[in-house]
C-alpha atoms as a PDB file:
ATOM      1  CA  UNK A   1      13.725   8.579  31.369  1.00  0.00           C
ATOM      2  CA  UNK A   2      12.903   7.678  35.081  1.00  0.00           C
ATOM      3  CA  UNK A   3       9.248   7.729  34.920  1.00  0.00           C
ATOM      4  CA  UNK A   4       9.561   5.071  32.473  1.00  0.00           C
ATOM      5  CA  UNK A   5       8.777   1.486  33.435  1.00  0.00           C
ATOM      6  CA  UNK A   6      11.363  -1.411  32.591  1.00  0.00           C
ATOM      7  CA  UNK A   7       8.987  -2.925  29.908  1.00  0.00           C
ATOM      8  CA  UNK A   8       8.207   0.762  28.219  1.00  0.00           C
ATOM      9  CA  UNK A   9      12.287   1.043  27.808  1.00  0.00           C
ATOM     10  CA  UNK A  10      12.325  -2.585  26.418  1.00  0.00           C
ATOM     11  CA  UNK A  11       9.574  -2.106  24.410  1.00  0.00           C
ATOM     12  CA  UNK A  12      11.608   1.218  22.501  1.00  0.00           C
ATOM     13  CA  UNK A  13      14.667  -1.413  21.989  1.00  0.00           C
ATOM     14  CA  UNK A  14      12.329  -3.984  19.978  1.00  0.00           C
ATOM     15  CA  UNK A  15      10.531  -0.827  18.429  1.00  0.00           C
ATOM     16  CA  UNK A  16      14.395   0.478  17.318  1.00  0.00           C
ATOM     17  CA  UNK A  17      15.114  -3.006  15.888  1.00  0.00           C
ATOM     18  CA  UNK A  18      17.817  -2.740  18.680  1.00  0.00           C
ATOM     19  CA  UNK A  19      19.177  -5.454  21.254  1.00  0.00           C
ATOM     20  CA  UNK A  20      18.757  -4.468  24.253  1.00  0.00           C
ATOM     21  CA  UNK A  21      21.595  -3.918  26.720  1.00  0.00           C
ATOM     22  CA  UNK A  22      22.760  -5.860  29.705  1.00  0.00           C
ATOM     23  CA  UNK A  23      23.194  -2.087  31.485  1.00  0.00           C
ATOM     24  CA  UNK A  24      20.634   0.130  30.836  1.00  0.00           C
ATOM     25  CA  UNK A  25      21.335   3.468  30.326  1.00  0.00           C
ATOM     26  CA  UNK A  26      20.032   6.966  29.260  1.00  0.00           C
ATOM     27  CA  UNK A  27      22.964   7.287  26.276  1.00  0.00           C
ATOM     28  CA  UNK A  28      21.645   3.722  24.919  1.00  0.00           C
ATOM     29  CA  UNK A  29      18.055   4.754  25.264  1.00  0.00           C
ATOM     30  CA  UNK A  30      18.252   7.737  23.227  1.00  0.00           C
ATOM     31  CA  UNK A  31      20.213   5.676  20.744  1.00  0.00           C
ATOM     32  CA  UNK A  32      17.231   3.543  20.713  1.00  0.00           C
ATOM     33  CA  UNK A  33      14.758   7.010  20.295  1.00  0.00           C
ATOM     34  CA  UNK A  34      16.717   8.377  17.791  1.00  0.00           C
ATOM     35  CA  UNK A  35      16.776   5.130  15.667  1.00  0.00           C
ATOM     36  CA  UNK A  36      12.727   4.913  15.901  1.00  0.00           C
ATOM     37  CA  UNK A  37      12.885   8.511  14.638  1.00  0.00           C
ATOM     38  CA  UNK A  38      15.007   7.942  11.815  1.00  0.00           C
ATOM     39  CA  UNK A  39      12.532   4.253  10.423  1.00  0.00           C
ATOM     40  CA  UNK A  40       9.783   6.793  11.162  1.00  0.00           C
ATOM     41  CA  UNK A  41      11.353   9.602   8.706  1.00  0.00           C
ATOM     42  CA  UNK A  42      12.574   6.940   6.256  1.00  0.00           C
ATOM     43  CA  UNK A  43       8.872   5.400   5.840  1.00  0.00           C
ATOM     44  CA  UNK A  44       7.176   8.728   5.728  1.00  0.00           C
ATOM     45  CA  UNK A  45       9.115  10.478   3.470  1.00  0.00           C
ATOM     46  CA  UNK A  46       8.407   6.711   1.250  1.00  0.00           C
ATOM     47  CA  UNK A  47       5.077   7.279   0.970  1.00  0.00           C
ATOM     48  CA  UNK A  48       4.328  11.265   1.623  1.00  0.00           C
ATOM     49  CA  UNK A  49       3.521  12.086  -1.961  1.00  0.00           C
ATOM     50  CA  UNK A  50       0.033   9.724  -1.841  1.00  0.00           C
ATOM     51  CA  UNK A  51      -1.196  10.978   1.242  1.00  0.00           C
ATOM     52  CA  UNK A  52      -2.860  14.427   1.809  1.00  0.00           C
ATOM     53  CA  UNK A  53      -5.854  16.060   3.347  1.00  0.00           C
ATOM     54  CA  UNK A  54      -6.718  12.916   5.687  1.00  0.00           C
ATOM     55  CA  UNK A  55      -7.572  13.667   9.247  1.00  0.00           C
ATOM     56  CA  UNK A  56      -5.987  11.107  12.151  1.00  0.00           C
ATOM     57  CA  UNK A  57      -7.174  10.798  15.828  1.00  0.00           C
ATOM     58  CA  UNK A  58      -4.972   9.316  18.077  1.00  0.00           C
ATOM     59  CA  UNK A  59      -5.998   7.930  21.042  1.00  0.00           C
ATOM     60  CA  UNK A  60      -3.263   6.694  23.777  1.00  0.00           C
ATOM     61  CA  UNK A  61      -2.321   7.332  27.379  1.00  0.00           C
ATOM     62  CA  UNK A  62       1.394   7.166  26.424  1.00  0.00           C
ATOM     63  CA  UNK A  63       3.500  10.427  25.581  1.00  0.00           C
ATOM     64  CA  UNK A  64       6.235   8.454  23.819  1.00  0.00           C
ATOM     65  CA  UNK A  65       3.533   6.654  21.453  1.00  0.00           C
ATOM     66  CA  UNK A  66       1.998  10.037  20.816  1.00  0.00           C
ATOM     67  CA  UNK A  67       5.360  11.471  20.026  1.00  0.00           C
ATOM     68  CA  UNK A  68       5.859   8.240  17.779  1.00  0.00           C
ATOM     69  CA  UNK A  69       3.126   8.738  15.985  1.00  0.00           C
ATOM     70  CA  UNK A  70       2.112  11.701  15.626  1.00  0.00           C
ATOM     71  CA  UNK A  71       6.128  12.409  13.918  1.00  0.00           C
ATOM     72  CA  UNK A  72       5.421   9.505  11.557  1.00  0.00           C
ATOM     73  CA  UNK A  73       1.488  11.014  10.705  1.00  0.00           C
ATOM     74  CA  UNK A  74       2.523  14.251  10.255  1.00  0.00           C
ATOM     75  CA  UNK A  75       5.623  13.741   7.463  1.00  0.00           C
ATOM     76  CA  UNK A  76       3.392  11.239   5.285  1.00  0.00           C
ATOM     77  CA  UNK A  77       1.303  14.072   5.268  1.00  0.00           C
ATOM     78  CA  UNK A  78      -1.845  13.317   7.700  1.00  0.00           C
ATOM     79  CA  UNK A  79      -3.273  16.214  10.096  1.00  0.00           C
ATOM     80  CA  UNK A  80      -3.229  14.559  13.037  1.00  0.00           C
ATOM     81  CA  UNK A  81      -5.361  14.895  16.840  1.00  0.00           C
ATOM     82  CA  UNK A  82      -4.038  13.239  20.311  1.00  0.00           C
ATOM     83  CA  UNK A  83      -5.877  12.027  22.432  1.00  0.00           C
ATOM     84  CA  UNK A  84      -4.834  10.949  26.437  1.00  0.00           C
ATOM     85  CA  UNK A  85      -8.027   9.310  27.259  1.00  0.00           C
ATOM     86  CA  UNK A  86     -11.409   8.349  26.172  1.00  0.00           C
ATOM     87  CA  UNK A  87     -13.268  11.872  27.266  1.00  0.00           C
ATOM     88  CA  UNK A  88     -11.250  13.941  25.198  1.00  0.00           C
ATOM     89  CA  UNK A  89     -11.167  11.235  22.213  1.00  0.00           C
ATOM     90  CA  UNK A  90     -15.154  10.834  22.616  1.00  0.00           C
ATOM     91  CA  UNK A  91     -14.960  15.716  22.810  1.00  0.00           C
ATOM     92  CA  UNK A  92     -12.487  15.193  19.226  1.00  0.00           C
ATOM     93  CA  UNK A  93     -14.928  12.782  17.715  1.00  0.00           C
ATOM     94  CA  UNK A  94     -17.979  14.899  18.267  1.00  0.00           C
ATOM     95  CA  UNK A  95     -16.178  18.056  16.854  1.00  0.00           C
ATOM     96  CA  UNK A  96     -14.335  16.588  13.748  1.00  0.00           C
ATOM     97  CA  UNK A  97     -14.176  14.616  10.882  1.00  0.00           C
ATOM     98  CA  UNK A  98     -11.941  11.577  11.083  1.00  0.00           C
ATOM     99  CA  UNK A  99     -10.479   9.103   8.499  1.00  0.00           C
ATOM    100  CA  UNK A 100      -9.015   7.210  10.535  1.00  0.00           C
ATOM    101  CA  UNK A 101      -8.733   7.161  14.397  1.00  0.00           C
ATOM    102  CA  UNK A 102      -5.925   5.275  15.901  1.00  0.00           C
ATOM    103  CA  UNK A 103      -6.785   3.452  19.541  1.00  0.00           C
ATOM    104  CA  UNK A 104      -4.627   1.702  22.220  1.00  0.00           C
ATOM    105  CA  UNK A 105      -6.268  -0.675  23.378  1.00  0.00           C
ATOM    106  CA  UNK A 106      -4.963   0.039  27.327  1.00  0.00           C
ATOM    107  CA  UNK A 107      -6.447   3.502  28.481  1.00  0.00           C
ATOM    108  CA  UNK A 108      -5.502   2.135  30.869  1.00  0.00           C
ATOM    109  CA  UNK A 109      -7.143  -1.378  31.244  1.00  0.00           C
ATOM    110  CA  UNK A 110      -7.936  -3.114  27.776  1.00  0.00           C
ATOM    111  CA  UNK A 111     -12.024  -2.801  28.595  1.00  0.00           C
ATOM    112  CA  UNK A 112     -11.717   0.473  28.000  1.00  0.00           C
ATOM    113  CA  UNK A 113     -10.293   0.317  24.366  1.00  0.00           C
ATOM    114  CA  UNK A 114     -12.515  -2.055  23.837  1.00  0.00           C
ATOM    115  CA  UNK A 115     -16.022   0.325  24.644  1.00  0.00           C
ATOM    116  CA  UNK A 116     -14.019   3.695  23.208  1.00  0.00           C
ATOM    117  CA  UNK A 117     -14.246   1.415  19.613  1.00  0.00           C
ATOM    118  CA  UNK A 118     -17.752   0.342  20.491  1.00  0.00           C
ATOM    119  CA  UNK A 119     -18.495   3.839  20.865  1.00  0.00           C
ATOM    120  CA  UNK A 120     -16.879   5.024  17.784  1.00  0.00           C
ATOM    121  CA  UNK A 121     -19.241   2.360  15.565  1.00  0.00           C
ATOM    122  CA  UNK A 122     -21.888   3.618  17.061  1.00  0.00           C
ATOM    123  CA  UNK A 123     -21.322   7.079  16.557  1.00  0.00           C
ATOM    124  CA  UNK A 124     -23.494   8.647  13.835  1.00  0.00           C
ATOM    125  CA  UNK A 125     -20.420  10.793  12.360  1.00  0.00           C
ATOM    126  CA  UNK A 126     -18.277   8.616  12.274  1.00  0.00           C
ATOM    127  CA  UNK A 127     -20.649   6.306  10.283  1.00  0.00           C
ATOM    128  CA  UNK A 128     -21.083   9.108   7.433  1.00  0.00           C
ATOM    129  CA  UNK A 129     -17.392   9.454   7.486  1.00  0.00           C
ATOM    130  CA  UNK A 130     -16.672   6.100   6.907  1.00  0.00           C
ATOM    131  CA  UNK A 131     -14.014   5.990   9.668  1.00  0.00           C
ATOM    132  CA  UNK A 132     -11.909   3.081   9.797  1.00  0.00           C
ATOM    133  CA  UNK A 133     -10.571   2.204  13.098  1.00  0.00           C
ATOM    134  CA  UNK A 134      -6.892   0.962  13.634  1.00  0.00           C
ATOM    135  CA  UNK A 135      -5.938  -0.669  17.110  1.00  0.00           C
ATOM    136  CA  UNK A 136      -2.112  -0.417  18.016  1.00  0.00           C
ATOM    137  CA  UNK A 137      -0.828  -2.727  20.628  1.00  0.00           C
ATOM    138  CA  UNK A 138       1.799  -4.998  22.280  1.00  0.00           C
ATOM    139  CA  UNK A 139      -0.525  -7.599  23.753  1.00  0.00           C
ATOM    140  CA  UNK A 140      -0.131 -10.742  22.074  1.00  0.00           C
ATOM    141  CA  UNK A 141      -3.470 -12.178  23.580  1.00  0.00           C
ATOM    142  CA  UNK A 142      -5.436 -13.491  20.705  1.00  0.00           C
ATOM    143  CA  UNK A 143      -8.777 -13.518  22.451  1.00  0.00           C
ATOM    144  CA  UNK A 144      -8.280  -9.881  23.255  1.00  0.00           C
ATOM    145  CA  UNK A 145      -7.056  -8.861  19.582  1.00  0.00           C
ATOM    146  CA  UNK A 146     -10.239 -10.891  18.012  1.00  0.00           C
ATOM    147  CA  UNK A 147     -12.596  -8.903  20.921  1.00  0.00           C
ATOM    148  CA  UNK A 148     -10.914  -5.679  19.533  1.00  0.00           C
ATOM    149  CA  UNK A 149     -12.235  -6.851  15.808  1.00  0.00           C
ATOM    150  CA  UNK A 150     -15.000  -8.459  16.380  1.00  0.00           C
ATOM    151  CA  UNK A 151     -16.082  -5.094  18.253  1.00  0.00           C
ATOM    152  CA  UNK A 152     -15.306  -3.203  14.731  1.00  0.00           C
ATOM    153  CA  UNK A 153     -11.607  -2.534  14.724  1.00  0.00           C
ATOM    154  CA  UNK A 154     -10.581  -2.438  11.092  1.00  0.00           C
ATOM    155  CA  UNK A 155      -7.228  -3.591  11.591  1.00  0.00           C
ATOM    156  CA  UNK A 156      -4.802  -4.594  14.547  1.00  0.00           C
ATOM    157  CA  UNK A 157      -0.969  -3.811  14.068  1.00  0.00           C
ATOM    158  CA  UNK A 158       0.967  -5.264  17.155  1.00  0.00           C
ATOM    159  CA  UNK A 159       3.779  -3.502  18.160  1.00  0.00           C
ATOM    160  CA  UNK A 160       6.944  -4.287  16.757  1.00  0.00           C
ATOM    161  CA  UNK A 161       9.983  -2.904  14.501  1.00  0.00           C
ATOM    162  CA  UNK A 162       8.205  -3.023  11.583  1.00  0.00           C
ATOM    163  CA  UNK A 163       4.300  -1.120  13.157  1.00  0.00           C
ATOM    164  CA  UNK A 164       5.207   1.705  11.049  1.00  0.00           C
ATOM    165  CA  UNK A 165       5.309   0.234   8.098  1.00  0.00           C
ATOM    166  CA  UNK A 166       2.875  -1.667   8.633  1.00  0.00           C
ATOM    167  CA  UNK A 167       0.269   1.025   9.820  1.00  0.00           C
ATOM    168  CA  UNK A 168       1.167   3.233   6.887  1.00  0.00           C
ATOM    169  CA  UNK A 169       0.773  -0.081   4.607  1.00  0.00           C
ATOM    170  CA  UNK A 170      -2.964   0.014   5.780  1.00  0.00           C
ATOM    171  CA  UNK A 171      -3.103   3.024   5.164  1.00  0.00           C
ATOM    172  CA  UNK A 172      -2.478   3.024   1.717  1.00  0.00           C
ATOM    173  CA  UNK A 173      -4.194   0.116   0.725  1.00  0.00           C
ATOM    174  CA  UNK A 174      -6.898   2.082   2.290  1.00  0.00           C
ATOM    175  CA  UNK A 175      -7.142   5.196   0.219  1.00  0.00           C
ATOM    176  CA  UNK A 176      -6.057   3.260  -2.605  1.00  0.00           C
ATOM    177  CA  UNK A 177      -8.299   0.701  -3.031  1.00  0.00           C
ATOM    178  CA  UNK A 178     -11.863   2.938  -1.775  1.00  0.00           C
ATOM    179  CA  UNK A 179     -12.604   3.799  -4.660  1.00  0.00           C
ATOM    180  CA  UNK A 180     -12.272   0.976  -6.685  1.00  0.00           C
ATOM    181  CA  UNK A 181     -12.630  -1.994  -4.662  1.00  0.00           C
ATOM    182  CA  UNK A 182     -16.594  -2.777  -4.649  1.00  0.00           C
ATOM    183  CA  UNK A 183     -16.168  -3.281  -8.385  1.00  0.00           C
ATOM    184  CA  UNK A 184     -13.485  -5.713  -8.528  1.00  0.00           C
ATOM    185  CA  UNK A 185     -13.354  -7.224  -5.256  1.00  0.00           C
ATOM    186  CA  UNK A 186     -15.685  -7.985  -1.790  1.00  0.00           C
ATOM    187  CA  UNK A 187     -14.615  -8.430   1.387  1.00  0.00           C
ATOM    188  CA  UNK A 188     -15.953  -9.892   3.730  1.00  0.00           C
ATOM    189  CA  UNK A 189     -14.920 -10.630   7.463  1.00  0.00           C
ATOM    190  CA  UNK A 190     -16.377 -13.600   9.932  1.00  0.00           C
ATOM    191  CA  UNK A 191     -14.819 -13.073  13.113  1.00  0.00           C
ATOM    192  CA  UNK A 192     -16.611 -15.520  14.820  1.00  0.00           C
ATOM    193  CA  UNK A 193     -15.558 -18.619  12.498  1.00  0.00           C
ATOM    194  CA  UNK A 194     -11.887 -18.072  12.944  1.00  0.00           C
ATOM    195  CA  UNK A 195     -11.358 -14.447  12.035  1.00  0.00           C
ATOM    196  CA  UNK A 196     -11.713 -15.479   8.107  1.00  0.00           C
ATOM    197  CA  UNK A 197     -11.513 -12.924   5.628  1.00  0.00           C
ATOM    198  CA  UNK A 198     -13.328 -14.125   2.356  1.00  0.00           C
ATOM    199  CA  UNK A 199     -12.145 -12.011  -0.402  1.00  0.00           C
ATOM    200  CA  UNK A 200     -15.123 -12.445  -3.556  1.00  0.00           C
ATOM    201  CA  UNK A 201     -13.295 -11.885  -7.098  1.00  0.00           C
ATOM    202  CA  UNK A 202     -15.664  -9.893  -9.306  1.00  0.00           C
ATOM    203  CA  UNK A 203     -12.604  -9.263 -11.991  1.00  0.00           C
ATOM    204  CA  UNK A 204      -9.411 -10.341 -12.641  1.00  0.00           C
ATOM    205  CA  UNK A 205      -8.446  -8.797 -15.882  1.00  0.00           C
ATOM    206  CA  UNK A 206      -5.782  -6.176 -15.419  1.00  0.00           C
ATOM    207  CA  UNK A 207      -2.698  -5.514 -13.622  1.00  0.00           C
ATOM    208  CA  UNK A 208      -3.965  -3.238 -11.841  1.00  0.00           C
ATOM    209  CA  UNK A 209      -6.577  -5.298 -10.050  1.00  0.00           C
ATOM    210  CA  UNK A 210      -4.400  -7.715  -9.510  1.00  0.00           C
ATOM    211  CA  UNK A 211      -2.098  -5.178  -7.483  1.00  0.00           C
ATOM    212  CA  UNK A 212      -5.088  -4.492  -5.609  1.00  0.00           C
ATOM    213  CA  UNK A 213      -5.772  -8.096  -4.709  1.00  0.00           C
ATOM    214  CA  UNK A 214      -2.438  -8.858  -3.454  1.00  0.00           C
ATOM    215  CA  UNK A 215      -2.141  -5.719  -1.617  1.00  0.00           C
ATOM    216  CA  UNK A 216      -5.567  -6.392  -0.055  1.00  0.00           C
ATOM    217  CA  UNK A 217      -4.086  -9.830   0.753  1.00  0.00           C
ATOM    218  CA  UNK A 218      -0.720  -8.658   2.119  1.00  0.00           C
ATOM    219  CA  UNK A 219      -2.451  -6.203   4.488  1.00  0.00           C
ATOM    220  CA  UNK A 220      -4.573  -8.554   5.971  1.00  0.00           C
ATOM    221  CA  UNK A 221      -1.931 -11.439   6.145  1.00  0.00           C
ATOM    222  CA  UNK A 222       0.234  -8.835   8.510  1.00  0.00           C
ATOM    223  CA  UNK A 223      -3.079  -7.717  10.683  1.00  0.00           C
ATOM    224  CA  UNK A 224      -3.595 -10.994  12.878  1.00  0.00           C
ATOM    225  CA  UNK A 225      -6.307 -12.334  10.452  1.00  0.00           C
ATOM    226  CA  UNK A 226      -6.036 -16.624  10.951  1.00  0.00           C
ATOM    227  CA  UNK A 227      -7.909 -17.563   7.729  1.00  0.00           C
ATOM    228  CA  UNK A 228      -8.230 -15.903   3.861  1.00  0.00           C
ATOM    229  CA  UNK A 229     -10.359 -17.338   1.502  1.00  0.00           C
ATOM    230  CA  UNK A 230     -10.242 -16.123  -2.095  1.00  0.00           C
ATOM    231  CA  UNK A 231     -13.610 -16.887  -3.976  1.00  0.00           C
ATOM    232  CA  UNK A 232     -13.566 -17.340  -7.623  1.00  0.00           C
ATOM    233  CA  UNK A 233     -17.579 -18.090  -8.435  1.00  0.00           C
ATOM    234  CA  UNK A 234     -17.542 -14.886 -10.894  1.00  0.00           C
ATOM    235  CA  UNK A 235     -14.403 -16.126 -12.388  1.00  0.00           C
ATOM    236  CA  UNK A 236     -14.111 -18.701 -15.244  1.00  0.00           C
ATOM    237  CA  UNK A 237     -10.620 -18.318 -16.177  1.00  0.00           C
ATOM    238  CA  UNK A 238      -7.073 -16.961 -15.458  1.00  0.00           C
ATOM    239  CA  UNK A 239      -3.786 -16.879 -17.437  1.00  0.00           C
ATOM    240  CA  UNK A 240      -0.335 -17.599 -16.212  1.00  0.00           C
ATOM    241  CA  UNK A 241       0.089 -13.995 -14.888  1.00  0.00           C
ATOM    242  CA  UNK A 242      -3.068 -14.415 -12.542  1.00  0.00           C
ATOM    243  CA  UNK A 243      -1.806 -17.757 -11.244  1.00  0.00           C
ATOM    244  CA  UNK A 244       2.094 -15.884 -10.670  1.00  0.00           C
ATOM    245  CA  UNK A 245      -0.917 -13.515  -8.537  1.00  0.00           C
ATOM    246  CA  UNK A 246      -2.584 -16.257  -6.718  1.00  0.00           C
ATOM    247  CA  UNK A 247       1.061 -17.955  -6.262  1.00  0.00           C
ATOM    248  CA  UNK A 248       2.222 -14.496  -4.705  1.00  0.00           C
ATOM    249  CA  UNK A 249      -1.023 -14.168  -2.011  1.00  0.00           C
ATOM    250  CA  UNK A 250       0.296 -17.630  -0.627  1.00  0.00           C
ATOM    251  CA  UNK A 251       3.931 -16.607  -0.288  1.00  0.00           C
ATOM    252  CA  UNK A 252       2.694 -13.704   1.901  1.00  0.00           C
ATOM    253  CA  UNK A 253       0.105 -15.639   3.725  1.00  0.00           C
ATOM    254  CA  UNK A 254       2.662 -18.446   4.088  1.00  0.00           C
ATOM    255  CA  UNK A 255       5.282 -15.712   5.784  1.00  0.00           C
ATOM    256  CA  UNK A 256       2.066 -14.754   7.986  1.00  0.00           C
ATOM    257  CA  UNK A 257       1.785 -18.747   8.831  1.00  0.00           C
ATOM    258  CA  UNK A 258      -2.073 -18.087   8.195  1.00  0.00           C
ATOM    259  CA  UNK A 259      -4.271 -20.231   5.708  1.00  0.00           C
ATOM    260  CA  UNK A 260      -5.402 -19.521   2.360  1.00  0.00           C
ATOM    261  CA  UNK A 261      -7.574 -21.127   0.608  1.00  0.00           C
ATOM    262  CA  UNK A 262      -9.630 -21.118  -2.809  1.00  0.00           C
ATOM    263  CA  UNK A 263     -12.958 -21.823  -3.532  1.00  0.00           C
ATOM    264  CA  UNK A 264     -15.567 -21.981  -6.156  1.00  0.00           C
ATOM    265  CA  UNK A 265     -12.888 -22.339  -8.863  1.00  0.00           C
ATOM    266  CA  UNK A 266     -13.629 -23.695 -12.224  1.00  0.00           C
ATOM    267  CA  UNK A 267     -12.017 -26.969 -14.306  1.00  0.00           C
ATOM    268  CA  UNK A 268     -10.067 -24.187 -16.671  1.00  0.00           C
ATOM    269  CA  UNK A 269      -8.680 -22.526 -13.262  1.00  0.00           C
ATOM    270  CA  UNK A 270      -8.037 -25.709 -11.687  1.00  0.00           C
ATOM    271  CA  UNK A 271      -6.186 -27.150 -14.671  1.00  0.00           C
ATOM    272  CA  UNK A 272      -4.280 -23.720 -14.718  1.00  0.00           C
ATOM    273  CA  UNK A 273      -3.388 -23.650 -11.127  1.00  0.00           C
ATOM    274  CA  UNK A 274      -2.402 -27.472 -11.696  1.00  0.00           C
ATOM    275  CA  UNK A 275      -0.111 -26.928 -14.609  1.00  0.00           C
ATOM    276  CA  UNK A 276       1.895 -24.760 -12.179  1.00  0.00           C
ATOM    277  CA  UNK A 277       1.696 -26.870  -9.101  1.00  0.00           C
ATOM    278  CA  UNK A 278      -0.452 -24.597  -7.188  1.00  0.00           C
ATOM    279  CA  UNK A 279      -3.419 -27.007  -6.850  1.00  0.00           C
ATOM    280  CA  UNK A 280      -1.512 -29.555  -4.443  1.00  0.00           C
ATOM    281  CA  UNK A 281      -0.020 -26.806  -1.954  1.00  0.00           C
ATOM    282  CA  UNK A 282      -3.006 -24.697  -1.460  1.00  0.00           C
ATOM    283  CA  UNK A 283      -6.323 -25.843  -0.493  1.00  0.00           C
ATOM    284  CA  UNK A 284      -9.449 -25.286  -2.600  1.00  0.00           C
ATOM    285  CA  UNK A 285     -13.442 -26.186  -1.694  1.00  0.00           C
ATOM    286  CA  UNK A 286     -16.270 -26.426  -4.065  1.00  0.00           C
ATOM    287  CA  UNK A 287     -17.820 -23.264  -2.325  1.00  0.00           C
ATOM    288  CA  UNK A 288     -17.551 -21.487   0.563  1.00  0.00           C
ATOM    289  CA  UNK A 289     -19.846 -23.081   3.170  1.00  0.00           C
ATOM    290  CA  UNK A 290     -17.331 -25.715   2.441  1.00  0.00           C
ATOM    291  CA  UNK A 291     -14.434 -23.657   2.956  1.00  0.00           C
ATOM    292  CA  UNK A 292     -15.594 -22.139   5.949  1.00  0.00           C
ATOM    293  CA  UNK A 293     -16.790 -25.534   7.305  1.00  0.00           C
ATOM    294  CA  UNK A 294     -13.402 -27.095   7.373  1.00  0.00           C
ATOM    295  CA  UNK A 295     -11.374 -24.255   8.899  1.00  0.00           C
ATOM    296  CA  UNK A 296     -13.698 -23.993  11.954  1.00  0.00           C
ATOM    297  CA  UNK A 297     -13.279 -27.771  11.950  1.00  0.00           C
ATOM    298  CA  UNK A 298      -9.339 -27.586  12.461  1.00  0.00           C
END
């Protein structure tokens, strides 16, 4: 434990959900480890049955995040890669097949996360492959988690107690919603009008979809995302189950404190989303240009 810094060992307190001590030392550290291990084990073992056959890269300069990680990749059932700098991540790119690769955004200095996920957008393999592109970090400097996006990071996960979860969250919603997800539902992303996600409804029928929307939602409410805008222009009508939906994607954006937003709703969905209140606490616009409009405006 000596070659760690004093903000590495506080940094595996907040990561163990775990106060840290007015006296450090090495018995209350590997308290600390062995708590990580066990939220790891727990969350793995939650969600190891819908996982298999996906191929991980991790790239971090860090041998307790490797540990970390690779522990929690390997029980949910992911074959995973490390990775201790960009050379040997660029060598691993070039030689596999990657799902998803994982980058810190200090290796060491944040400029060079930043070109190693430039690099990987640009990279023809990775392009067939479809590889999504998750950023793990502890900075809390906005401009430098919207730079990570706006360079084509799929998601950033900041580290706290709950990363796991949360990286195994976007995970899921991931695999789960690939196949499906350009028939019932767009995304889009505008990261340079406030980092807006604007979510297009192309059906709204089933459970199912539903499930999907909300998950979409809920991913993107815990991944640093300002702004969602759900867009109901191929929409003419919902029940009082899809309002419960739309009622549920505000609770979690509310938790987030991000904005949502509707737009391009109809008279039948407004008078439904009245009936239950919803139209006075969330905001809807005639369309989207007007949606967009007034949240670069605040």
């Amino acid at each position: 434990m000596k070659d760690l810094s004093f903000s590495q060992i506080e940094k595996i307190f907040e990561l163990a959900g775990i106060k840290s001590p007015e006296v450090l030392s090495e018995d209350a550290i590997n308290k600390a480890l062995i708590e990580i291990e066990k939220n790891l084990s727990t969350c793995a073992c939650s969600i190891s049955d819908t996982q298999s056959n996906k191929n991980v890269l991790i790239v971090d300069d860090l041998e307790f995040t490797l540990h970390q990680l690779t522990l929690l990749l390997s029980k949910s059932g992911f074959n995973t890669h490390v990775s201790r700098n960009i050379e040997e991540a660029k060598q691993y790119i070039q030689m596999h097949n990657y799902n998803f690769i994982i980058v810190d955004l200090f290796l060491p200095q944040p400029e060079d996360g930043i070109g190693l996920i430039k690099y990987i957008k640009q990279n023809e393999q990775c392009k067939n492959n479809t590889t999504k592109i998750v950023v793990i970090s502890g900075t809390d400097n906005q401009s430098l988690v919207a730079e990570a996006l706006n360079s084509g990071a799929n998601e950033f996960i900041p580290k706290s107690s709950e990363w796991h979860v949360n990286l195994l969250k976007f995970f899921k919603i991931t695999e789960n919603n690939s196949d499906q997800k350009d028939d019932n539902f767009t995304v889009n992303l505008d990261y340079s009008s406030g980092k807006i996600v604007h979510i297009i409804i192309k059906k709204f029928h089933s459970q199912e979809i539903m499930s999907q929307i909300l998950s979409e939602v809920a991913g993107y409410a815990n991944s640093g995302y300002q702004n969602i805008i759900l867009d109901f222009s191929n929409i003419s009508n919902i029940n009082a189950e899809q309002a419960e939906l739309i009622a549920n994607c505000y609770a979690k954006t509310s938790q987030s404190k991000i904005g949502l937003s509707l737009c391009s709703i109809s008279n039948e969905i407004y008078s439904t989303l009245s009936y239950v209140f919803l139209s006075d606490i969330i905001s809807i616009y005639k369309n989207i240009q007007d949606a967009v409009d007034k949240v670069n405006s605040r």
